[in-house]
C-alpha atoms as a PDB file:
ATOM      1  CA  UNK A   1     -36.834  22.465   5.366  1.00  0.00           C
ATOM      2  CA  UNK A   2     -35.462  23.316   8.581  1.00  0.00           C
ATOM      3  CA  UNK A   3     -33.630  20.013   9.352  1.00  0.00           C
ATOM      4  CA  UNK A   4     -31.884  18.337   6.164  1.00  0.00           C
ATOM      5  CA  UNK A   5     -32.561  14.925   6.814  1.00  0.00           C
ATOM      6  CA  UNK A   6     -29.442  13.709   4.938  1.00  0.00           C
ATOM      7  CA  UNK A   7     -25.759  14.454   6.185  1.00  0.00           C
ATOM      8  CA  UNK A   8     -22.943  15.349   4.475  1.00  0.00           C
ATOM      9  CA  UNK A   9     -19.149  14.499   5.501  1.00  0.00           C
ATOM     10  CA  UNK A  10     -16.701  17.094   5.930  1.00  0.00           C
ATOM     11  CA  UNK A  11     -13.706  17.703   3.952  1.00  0.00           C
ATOM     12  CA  UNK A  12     -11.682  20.660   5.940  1.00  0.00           C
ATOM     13  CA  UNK A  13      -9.324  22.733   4.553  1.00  0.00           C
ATOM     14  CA  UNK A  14      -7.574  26.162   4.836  1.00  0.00           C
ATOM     15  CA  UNK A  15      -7.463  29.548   3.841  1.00  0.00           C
ATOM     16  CA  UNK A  16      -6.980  30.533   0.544  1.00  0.00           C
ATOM     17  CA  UNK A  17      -7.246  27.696  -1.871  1.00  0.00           C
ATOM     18  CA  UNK A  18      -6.922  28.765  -5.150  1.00  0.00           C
ATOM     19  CA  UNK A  19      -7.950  27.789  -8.746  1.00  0.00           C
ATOM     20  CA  UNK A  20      -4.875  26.259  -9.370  1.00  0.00           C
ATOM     21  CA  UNK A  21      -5.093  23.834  -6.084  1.00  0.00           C
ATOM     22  CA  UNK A  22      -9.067  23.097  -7.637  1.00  0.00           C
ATOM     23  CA  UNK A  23      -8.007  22.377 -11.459  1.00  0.00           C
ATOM     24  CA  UNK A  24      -4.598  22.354 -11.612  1.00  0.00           C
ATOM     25  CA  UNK A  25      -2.794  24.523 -14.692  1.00  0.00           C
ATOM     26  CA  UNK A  26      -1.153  21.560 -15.965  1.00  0.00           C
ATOM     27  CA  UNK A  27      -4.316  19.225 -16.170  1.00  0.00           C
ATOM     28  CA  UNK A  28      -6.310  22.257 -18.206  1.00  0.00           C
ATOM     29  CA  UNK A  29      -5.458  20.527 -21.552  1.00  0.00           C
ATOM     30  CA  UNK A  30      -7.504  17.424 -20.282  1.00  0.00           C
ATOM     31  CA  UNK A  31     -11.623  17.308 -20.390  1.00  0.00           C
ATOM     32  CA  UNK A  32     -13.221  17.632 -17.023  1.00  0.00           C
ATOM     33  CA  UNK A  33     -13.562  14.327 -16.448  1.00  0.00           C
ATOM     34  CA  UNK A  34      -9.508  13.829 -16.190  1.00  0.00           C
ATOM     35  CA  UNK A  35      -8.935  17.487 -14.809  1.00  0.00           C
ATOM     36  CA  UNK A  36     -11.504  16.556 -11.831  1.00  0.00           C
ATOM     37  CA  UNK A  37      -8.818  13.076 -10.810  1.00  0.00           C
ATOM     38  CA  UNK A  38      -5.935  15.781 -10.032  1.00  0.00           C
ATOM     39  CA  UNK A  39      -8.513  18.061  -7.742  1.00  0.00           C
ATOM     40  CA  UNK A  40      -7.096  19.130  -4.435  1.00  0.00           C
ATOM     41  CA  UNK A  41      -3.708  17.012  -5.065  1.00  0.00           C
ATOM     42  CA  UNK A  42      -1.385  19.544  -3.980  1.00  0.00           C
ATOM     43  CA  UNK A  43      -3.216  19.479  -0.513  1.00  0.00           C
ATOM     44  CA  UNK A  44      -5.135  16.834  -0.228  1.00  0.00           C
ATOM     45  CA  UNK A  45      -3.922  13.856  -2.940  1.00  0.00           C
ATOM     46  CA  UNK A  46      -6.256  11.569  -1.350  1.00  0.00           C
ATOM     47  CA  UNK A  47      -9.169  13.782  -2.121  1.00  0.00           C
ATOM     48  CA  UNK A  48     -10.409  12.919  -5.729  1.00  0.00           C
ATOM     49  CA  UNK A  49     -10.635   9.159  -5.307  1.00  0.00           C
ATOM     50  CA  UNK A  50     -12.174   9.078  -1.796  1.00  0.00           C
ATOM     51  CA  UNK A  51     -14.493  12.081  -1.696  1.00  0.00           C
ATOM     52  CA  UNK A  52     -17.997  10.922  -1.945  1.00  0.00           C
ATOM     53  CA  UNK A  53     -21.394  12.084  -3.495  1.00  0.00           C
ATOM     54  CA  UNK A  54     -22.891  14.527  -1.158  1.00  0.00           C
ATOM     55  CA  UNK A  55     -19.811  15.140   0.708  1.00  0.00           C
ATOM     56  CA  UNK A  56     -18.820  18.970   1.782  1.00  0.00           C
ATOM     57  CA  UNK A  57     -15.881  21.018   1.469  1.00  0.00           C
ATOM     58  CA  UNK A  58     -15.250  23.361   4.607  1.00  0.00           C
ATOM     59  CA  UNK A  59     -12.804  25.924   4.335  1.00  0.00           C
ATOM     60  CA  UNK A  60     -11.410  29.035   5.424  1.00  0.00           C
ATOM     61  CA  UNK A  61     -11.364  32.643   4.229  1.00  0.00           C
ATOM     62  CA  UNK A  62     -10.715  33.889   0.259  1.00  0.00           C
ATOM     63  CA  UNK A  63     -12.038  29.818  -1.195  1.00  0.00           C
ATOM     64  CA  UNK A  64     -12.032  29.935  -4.980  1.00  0.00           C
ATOM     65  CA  UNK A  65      -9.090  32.586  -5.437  1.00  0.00           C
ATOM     66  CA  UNK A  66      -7.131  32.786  -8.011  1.00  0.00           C
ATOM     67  CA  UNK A  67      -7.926  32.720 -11.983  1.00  0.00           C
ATOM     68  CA  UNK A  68     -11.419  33.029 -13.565  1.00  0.00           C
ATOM     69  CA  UNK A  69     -11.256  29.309 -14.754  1.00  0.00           C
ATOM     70  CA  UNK A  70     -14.861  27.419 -14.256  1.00  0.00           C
ATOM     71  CA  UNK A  71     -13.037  24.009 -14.232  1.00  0.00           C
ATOM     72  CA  UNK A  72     -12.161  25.038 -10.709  1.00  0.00           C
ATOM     73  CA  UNK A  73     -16.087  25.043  -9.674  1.00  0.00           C
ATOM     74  CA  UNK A  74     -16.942  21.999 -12.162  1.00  0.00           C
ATOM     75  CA  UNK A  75     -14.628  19.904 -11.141  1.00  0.00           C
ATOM     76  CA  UNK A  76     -16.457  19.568  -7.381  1.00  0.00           C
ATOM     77  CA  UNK A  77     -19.567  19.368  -8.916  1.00  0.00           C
ATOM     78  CA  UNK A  78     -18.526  16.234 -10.993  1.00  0.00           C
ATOM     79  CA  UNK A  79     -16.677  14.230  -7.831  1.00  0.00           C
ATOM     80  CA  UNK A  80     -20.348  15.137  -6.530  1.00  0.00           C
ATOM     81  CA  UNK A  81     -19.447  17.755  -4.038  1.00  0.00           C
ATOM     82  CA  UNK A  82     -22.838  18.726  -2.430  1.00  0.00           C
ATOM     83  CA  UNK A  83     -21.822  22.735  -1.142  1.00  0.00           C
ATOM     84  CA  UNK A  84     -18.837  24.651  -0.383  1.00  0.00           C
ATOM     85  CA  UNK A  85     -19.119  26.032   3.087  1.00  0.00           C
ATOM     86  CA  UNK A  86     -16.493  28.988   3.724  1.00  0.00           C
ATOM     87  CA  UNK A  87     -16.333  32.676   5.542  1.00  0.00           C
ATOM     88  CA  UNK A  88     -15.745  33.943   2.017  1.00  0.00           C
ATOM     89  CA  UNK A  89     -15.512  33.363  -1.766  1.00  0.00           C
ATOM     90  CA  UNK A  90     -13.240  34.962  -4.738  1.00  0.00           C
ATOM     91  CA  UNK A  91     -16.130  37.268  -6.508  1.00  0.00           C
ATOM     92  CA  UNK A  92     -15.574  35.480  -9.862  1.00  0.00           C
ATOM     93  CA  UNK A  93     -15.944  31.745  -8.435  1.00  0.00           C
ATOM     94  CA  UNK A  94     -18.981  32.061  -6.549  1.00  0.00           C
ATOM     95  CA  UNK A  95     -20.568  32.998  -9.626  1.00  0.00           C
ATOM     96  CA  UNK A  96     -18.822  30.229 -11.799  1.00  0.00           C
ATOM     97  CA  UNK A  97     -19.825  27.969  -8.908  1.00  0.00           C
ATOM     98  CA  UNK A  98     -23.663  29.065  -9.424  1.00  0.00           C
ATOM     99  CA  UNK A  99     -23.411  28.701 -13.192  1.00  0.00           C
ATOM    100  CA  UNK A 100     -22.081  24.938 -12.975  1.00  0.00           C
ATOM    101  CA  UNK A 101     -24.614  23.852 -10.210  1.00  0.00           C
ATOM    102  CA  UNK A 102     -22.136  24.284  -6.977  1.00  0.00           C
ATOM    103  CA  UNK A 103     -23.866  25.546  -3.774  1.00  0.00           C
ATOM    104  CA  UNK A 104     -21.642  27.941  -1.937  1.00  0.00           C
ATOM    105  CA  UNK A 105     -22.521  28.767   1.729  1.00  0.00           C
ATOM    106  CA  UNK A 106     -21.235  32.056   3.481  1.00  0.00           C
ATOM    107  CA  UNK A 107     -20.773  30.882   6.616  1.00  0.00           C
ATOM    108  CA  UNK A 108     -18.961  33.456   9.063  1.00  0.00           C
ATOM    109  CA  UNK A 109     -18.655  30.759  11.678  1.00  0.00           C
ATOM    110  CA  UNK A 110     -17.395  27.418   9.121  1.00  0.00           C
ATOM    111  CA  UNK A 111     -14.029  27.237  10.896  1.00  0.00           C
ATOM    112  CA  UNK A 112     -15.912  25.326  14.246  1.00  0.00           C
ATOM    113  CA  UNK A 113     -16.878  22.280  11.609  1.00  0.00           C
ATOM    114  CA  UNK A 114     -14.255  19.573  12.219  1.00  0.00           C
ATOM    115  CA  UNK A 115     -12.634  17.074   9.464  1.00  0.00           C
ATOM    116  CA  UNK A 116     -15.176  14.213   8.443  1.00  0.00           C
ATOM    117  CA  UNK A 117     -17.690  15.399  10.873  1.00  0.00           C
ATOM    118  CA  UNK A 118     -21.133  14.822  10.051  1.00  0.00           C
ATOM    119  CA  UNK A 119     -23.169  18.054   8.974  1.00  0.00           C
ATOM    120  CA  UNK A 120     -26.794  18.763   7.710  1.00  0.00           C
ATOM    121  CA  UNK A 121     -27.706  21.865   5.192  1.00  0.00           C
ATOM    122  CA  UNK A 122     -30.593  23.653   5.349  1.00  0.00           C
ATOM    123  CA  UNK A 123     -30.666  25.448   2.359  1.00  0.00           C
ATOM    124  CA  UNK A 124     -34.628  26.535   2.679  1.00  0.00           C
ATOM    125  CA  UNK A 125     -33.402  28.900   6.111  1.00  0.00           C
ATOM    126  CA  UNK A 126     -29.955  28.844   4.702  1.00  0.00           C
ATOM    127  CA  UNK A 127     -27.802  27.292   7.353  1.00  0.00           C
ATOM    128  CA  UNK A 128     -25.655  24.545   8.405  1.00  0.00           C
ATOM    129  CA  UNK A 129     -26.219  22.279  11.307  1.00  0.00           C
ATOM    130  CA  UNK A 130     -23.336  21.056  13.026  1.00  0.00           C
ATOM    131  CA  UNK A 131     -22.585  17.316  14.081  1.00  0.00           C
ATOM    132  CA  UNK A 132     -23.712  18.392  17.660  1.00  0.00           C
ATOM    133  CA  UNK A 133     -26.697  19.974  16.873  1.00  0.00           C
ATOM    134  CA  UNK A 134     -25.320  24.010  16.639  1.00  0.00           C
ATOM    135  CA  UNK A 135     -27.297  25.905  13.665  1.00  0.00           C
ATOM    136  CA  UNK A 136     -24.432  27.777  12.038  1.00  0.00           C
ATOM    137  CA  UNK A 137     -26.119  30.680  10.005  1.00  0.00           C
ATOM    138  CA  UNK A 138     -25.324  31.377   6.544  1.00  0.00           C
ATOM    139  CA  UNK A 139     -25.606  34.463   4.290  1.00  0.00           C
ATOM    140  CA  UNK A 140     -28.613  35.045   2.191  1.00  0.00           C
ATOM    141  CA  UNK A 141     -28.460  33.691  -1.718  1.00  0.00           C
ATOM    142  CA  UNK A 142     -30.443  35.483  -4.457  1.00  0.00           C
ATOM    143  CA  UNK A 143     -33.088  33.441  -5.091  1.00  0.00           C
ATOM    144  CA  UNK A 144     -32.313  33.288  -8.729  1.00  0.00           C
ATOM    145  CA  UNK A 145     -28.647  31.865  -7.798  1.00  0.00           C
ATOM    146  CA  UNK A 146     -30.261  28.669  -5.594  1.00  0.00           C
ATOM    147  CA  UNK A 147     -32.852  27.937  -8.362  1.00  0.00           C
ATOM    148  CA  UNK A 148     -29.200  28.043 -10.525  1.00  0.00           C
ATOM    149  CA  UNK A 149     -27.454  25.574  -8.284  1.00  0.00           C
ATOM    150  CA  UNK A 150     -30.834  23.131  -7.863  1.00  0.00           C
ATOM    151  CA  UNK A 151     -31.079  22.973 -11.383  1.00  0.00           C
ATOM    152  CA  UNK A 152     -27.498  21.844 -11.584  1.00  0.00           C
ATOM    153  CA  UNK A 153     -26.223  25.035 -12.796  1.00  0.00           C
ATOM    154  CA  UNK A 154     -27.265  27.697 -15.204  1.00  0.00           C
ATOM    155  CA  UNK A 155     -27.282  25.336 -18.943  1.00  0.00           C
ATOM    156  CA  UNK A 156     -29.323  23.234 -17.177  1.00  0.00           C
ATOM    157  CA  UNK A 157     -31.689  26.340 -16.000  1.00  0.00           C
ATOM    158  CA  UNK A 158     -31.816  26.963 -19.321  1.00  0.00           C
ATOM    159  CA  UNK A 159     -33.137  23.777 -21.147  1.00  0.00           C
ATOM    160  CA  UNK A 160     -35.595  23.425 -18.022  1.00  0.00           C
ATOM    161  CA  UNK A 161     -37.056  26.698 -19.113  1.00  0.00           C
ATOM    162  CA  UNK A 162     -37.555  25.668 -22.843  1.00  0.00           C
ATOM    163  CA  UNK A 163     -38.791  22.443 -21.811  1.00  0.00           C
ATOM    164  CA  UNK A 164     -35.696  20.043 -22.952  1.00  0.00           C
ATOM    165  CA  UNK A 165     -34.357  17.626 -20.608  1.00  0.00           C
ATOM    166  CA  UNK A 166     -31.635  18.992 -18.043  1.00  0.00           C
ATOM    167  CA  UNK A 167     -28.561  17.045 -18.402  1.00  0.00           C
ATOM    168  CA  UNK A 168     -27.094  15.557 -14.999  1.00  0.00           C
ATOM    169  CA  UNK A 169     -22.972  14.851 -14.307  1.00  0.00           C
END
């Protein structure tokens, strides 16, 4: 695909948002479900009740910091949070974000994207098209770590490949 046909609305935010900012520590005793409704609420508190399906977070350097907890990655997957789209990632959640289904783009150039603008993905060439039309190359993804997030994360890889039914969020 060179041109995604859909767009997806942009949700900017800083540098260095953390685990805790993601899935906050005091919402960890809750199922994902209730830990996902206190996402982003130290930042953004409007966030997890008006993000959409197929919306994109933008953000700056060092996205995902913090503790090793996959609640951090699951929770954008289940308010339906199509890709992360940042400079660079913690080590530990880009791969929890491959695991639960969450595309993360490496995108050296995210910080020209602009709150709620309108953006397409093209994650055959890897890249994000801007509102106004600029092609904003990403970094290359292991094959085996897109087939992860288009299966909807690496359980779901799993039952695909022994024939069972993936499950969807």
């Amino acid at each position: 695909m060179t041109q995604a046909a859909t767009t997806h609305r942009v949700w900017k935010l800083g540098a260095d948002v953390d685990t805790d900012v993601l899935a906050p520590g005091h919402a960890m005793k809750h199922g994902i479900d209730r830990i996902a409704t206190y996402c982003l609420e130290s930042v953004r508190p409007e966030f997890a009740t008006q993000v959409r399906p197929g919306d994109v977070i933008v953000a700056g350097p060092n996205f995902g910091i913090g503790s090793s907890r996959e609640q951090a990655a699951a929770v954008l997957v289940k308010l339906g949070v199509a890709a992360v789209i940042a400079p660079s990632f913690s080590g530990l959640y880009f791969r929890n974000a491959f695991n639960v289904g969450l595309l993360l783009l490496t995108c050296p150039e995210a910080d020209v994207l602009q709150e709620a603008e309108q953006v397409a993905l093209d994650t055959q060439d890897l890249a994000v098209i801007s509102g106004a039309g600029k092609r904003l190359a990403c970094e290359p993804i292991p094959d085996f770590l897109l087939d992860m997030a288009r299966s909807g994360g690496l359980m779901n890889q799993l039952r695909i490949r022994f024939g069972k039914e993936p499950e969807h969020v």
